[in-house]
C-alpha atoms as a PDB file:
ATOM      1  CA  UNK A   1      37.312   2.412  53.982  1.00  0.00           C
ATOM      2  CA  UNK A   2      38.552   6.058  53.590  1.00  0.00           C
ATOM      3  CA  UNK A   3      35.798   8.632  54.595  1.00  0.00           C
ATOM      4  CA  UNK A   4      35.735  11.569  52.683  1.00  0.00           C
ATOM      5  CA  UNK A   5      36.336  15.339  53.906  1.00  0.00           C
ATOM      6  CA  UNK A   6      34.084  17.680  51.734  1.00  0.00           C
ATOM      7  CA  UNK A   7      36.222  20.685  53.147  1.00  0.00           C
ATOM      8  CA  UNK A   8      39.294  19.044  51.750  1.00  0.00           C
ATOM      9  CA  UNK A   9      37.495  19.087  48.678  1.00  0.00           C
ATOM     10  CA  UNK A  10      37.338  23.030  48.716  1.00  0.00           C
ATOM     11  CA  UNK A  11      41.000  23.040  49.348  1.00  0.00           C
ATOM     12  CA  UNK A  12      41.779  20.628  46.463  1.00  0.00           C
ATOM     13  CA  UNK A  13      39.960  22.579  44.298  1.00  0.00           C
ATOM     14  CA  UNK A  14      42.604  25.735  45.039  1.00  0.00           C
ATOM     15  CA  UNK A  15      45.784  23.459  44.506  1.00  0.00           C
ATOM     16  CA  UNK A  16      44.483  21.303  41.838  1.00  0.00           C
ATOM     17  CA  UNK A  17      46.886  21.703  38.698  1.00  0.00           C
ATOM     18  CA  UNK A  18      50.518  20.376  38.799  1.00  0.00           C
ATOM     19  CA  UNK A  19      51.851  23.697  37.947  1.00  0.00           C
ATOM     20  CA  UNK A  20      49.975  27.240  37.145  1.00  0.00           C
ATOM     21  CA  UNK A  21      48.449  27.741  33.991  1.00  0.00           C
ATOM     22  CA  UNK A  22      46.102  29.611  32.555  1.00  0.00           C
ATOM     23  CA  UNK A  23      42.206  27.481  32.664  1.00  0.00           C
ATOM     24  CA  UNK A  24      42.201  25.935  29.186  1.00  0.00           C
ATOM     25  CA  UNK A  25      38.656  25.162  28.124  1.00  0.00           C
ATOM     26  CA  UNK A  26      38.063  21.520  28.795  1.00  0.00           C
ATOM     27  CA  UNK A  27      38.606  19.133  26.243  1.00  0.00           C
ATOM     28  CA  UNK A  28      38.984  15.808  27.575  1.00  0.00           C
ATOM     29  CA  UNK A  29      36.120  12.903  28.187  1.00  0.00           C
ATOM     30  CA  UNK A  30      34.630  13.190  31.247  1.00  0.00           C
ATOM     31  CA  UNK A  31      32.671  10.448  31.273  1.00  0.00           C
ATOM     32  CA  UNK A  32      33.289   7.289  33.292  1.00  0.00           C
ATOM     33  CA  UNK A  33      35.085   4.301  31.710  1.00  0.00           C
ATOM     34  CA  UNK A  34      33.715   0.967  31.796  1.00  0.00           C
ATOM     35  CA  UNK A  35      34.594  -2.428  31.160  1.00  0.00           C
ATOM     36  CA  UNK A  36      32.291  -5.719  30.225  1.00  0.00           C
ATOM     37  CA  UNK A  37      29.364  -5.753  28.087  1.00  0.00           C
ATOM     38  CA  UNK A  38      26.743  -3.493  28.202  1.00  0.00           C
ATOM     39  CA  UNK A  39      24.414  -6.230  28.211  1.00  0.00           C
ATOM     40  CA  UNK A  40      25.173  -7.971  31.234  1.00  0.00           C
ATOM     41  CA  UNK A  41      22.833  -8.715  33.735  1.00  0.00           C
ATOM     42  CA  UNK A  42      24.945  -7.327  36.528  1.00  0.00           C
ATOM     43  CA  UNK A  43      25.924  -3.901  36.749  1.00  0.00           C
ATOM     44  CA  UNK A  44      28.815  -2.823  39.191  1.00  0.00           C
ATOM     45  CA  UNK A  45      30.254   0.949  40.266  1.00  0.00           C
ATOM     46  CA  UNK A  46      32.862   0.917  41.984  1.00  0.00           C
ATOM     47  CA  UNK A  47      33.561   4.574  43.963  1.00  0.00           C
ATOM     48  CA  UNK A  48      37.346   4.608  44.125  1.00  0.00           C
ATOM     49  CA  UNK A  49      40.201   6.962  44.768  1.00  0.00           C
ATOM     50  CA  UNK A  50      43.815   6.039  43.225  1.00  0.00           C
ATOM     51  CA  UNK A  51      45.560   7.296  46.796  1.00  0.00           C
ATOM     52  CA  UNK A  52      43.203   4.841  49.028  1.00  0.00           C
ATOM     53  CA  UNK A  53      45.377   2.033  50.086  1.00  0.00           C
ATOM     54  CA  UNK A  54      41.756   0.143  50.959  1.00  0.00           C
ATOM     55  CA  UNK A  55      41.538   0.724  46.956  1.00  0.00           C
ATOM     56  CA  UNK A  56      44.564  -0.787  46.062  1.00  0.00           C
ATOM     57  CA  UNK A  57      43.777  -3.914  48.441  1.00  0.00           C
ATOM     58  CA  UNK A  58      40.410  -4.335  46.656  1.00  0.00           C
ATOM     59  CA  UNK A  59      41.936  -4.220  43.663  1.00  0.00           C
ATOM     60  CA  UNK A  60      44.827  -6.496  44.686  1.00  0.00           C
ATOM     61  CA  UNK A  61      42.690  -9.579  46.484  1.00  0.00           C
ATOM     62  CA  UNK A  62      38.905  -8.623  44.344  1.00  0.00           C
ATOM     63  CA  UNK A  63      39.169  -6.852  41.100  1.00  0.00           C
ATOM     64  CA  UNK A  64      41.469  -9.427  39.122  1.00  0.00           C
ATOM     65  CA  UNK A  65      39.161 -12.394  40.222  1.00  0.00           C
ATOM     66  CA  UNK A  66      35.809 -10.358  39.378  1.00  0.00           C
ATOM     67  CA  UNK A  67      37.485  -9.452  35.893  1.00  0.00           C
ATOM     68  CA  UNK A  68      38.162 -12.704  34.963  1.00  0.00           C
ATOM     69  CA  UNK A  69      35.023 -14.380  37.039  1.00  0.00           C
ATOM     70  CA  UNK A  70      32.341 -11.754  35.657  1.00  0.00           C
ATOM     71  CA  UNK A  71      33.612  -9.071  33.568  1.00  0.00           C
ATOM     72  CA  UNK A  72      35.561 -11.228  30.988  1.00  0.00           C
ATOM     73  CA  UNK A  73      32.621 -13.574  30.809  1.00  0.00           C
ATOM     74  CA  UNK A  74      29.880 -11.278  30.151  1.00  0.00           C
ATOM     75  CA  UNK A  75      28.157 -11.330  33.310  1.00  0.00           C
ATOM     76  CA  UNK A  76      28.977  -8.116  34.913  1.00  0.00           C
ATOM     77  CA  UNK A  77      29.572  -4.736  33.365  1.00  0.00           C
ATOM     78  CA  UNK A  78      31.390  -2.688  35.802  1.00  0.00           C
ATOM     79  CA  UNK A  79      31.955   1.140  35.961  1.00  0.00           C
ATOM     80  CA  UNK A  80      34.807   2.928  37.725  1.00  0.00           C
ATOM     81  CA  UNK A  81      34.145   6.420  39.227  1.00  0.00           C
ATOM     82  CA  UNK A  82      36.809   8.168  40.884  1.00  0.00           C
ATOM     83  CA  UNK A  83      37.177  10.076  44.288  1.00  0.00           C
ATOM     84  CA  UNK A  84      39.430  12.797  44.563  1.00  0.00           C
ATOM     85  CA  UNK A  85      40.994  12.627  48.546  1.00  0.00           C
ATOM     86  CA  UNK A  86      43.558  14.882  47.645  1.00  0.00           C
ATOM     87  CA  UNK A  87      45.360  16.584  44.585  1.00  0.00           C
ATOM     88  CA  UNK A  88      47.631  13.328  44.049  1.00  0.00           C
ATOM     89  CA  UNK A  89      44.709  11.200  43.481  1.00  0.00           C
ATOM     90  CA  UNK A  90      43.542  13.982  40.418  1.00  0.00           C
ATOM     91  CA  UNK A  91      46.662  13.667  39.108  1.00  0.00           C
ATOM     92  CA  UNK A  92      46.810  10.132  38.676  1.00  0.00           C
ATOM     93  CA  UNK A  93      42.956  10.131  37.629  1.00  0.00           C
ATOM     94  CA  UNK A  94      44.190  12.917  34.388  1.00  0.00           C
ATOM     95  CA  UNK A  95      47.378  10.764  33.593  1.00  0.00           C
ATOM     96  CA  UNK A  96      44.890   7.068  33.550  1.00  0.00           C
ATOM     97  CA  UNK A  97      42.283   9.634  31.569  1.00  0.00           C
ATOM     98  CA  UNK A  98      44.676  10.411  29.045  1.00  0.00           C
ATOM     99  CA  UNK A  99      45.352   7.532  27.374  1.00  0.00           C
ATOM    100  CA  UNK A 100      42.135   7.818  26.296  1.00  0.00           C
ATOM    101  CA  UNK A 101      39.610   4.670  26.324  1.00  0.00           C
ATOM    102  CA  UNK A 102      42.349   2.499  24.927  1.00  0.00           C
ATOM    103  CA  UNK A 103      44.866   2.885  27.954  1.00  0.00           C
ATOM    104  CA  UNK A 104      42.539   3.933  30.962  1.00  0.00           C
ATOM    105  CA  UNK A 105      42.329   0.834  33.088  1.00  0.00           C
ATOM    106  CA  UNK A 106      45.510  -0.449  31.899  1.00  0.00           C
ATOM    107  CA  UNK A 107      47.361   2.671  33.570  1.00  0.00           C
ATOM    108  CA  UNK A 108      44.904   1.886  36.243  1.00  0.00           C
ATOM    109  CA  UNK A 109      46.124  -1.199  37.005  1.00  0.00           C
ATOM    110  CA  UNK A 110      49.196   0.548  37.796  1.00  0.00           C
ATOM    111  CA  UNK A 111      47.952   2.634  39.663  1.00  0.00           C
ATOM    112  CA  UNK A 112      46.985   0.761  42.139  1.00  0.00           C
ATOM    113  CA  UNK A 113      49.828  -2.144  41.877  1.00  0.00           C
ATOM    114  CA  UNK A 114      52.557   0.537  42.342  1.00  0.00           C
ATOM    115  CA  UNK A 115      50.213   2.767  44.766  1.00  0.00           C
ATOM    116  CA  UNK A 116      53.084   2.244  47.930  1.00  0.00           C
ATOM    117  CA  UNK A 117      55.822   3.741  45.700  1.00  0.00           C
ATOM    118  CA  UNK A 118      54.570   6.570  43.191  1.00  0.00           C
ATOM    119  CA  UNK A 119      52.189   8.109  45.937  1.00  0.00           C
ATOM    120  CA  UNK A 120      54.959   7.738  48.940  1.00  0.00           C
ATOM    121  CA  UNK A 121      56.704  11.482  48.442  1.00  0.00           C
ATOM    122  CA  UNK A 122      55.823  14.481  50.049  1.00  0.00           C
ATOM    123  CA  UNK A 123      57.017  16.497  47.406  1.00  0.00           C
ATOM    124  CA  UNK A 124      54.415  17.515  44.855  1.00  0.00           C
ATOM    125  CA  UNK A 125      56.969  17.410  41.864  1.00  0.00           C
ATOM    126  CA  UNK A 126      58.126  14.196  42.674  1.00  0.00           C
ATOM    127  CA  UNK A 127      54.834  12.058  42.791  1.00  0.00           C
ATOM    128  CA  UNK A 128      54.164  14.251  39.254  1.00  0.00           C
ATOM    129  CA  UNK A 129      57.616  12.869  37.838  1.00  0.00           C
ATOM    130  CA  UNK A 130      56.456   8.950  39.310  1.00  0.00           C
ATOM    131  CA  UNK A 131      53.201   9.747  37.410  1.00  0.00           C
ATOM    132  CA  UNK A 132      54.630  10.592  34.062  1.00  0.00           C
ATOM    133  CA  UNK A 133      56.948   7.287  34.604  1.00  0.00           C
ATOM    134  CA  UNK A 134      53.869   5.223  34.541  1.00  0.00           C
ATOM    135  CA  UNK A 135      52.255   7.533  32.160  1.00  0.00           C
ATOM    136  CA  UNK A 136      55.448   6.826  29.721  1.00  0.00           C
ATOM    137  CA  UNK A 137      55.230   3.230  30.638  1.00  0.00           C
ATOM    138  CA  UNK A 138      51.785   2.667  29.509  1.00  0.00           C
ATOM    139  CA  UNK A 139      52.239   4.210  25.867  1.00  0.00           C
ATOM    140  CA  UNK A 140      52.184   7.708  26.389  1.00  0.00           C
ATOM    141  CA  UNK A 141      53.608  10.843  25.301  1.00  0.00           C
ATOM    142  CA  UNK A 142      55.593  12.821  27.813  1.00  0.00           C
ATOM    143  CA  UNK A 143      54.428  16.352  26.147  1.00  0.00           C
ATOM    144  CA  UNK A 144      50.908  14.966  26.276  1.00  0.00           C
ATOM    145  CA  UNK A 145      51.146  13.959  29.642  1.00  0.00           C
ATOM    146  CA  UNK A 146      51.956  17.352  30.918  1.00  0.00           C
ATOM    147  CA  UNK A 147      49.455  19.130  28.760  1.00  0.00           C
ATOM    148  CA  UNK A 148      46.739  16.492  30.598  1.00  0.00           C
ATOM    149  CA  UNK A 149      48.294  17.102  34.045  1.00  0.00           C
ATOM    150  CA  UNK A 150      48.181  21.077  33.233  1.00  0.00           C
ATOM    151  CA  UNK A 151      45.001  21.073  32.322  1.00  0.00           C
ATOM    152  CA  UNK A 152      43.147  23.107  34.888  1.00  0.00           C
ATOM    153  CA  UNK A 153      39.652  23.492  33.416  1.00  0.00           C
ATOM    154  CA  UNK A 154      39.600  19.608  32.757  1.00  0.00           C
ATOM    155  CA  UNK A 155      40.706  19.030  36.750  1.00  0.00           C
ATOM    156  CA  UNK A 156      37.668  21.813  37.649  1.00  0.00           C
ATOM    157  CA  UNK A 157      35.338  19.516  35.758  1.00  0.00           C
ATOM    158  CA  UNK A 158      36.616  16.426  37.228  1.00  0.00           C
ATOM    159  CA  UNK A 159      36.143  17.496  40.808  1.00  0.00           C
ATOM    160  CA  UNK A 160      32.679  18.952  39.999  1.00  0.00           C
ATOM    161  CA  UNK A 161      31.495  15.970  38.177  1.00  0.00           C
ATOM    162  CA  UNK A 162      32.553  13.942  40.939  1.00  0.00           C
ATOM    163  CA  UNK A 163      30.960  15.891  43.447  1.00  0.00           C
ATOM    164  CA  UNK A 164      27.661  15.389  41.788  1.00  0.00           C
ATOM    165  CA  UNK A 165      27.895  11.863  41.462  1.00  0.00           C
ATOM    166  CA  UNK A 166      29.235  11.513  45.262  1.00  0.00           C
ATOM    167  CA  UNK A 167      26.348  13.321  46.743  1.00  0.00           C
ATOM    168  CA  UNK A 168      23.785  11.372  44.375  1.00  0.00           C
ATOM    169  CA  UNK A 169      24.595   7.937  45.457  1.00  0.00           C
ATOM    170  CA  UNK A 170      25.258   9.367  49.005  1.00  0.00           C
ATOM    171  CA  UNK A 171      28.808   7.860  49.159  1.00  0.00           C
ATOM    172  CA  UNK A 172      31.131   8.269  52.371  1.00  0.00           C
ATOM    173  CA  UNK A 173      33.943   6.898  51.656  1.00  0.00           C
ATOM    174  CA  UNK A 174      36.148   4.481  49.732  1.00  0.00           C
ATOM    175  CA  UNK A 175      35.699   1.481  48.021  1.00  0.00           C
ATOM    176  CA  UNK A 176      31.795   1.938  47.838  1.00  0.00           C
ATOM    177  CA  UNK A 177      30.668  -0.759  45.417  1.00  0.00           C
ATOM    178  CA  UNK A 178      27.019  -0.087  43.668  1.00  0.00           C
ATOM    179  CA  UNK A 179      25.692  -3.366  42.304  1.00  0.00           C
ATOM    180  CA  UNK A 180      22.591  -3.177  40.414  1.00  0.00           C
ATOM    181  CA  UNK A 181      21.618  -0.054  42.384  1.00  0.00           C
ATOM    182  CA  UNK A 182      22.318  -1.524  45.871  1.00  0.00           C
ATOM    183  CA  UNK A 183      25.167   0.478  47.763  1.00  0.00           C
ATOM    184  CA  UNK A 184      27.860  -2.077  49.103  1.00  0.00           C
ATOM    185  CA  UNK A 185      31.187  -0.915  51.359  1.00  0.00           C
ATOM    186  CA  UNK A 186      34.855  -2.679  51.251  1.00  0.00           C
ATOM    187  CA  UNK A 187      34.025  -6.897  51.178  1.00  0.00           C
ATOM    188  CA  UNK A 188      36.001  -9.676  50.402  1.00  0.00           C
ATOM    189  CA  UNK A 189      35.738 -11.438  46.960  1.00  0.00           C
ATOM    190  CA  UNK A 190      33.749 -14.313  48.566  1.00  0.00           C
ATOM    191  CA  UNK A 191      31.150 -12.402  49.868  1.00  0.00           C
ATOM    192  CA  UNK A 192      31.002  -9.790  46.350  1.00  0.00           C
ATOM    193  CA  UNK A 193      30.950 -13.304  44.826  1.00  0.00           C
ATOM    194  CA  UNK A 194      27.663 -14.402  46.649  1.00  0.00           C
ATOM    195  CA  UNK A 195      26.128 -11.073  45.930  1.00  0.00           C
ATOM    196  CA  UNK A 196      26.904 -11.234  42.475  1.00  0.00           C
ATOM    197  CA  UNK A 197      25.502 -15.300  42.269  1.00  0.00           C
ATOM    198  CA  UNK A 198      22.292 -14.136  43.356  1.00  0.00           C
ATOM    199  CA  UNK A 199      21.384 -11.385  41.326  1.00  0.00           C
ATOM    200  CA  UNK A 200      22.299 -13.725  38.376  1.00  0.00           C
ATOM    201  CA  UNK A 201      20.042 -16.383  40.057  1.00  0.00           C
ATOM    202  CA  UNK A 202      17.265 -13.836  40.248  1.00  0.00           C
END
């Protein structure tokens, strides 16, 4: 589990936009995205950062098999939020936001899967040109992309939004997994599995 820095969080907040622009006034959806019904019994938020290799595990060896176990079957509705480590992680979290509802975790997906190679450079620009590649990839607009990456007052929201949520549910780090109110850290699928199993049970 990555453990977050809260001073970092001041510095991201100077260095957040992929280039300097002038603070647009904030017109994307801030609001989680979700996946499963809104009915289900089960309800799972996952705290997650696009740059935590952890993350990417979780998503690798857990996520697919609670999609299709849970999600696609109606028994779990599940809720990502994301963590901003660093400005890389924001940038990946305003490319996956702009494709809107639609595209969101389908750009996450990618994310994650191709985490090792579009997060590996050291060089700002760089990881902003992998981003628009998987941006592109997914469906997008390469204009659009760079008015989402260049949006500053959006990326201000973001990190205050998340900052809120963070201290609510008293997170520390990454993956924190909430099931039905009851804070979880990293597991394995068979021990999510048995979680899940007996709040369904109950």
């Amino acid at each position: 589990m990555l453990k977050l820095n809260r001073r970092a969080m001041i510095a991201l907040a100077a260095a957040m936009a992929a280039s300097p622009v002038v603070a647009q006034e904030a017109a994307a959806d801030l609001t989680d995205y979700s996946m499963g019904s809104p009915d289900a019994p089960v309800k799972i938020v996952e705290y997650a950062s696009f740059t935590c290799p952890h993350c990417a595990t979780f998503h690798a060896t857990v996520f697919k098999d609670l999609k299709r176990d849970y999600i696609d079957t109606g028994k779990v509705h599940f809720t990502l939020r994301e963590v901003y480590f660093d400005r890389y992680g924001l940038w990946a979290a305003m490319v996956a936001r702009c494709g809107g509802e639609m595209r969101y975790f389908g750009i996450h997906d990618m994310l994650f899967d191709q985490q090792a190679e579009w997060a590996a450079s050291q060089d700002p620009m760089v990881v902003v040109q992998n981003l628009k590649t998987i941006g592109i990839a997914a469906g997008l607009d390469g204009a659009a992309i760079d008015a989402c990456l260049n949006d500053q007052a959006t990326a201000e929201a973001l990190i205050a939004r998340f900052q809120v949520n963070m201290e609510a549910d008293g997170v520390q780090g990454t993956p924190t997994i909430i099931i039905n109110g009851e804070k979880h850290s990293n597991m394995a699928y068979a021990d999510l599995k048995a979680i899940i199993d007996a709040e369904l049970a109950g």
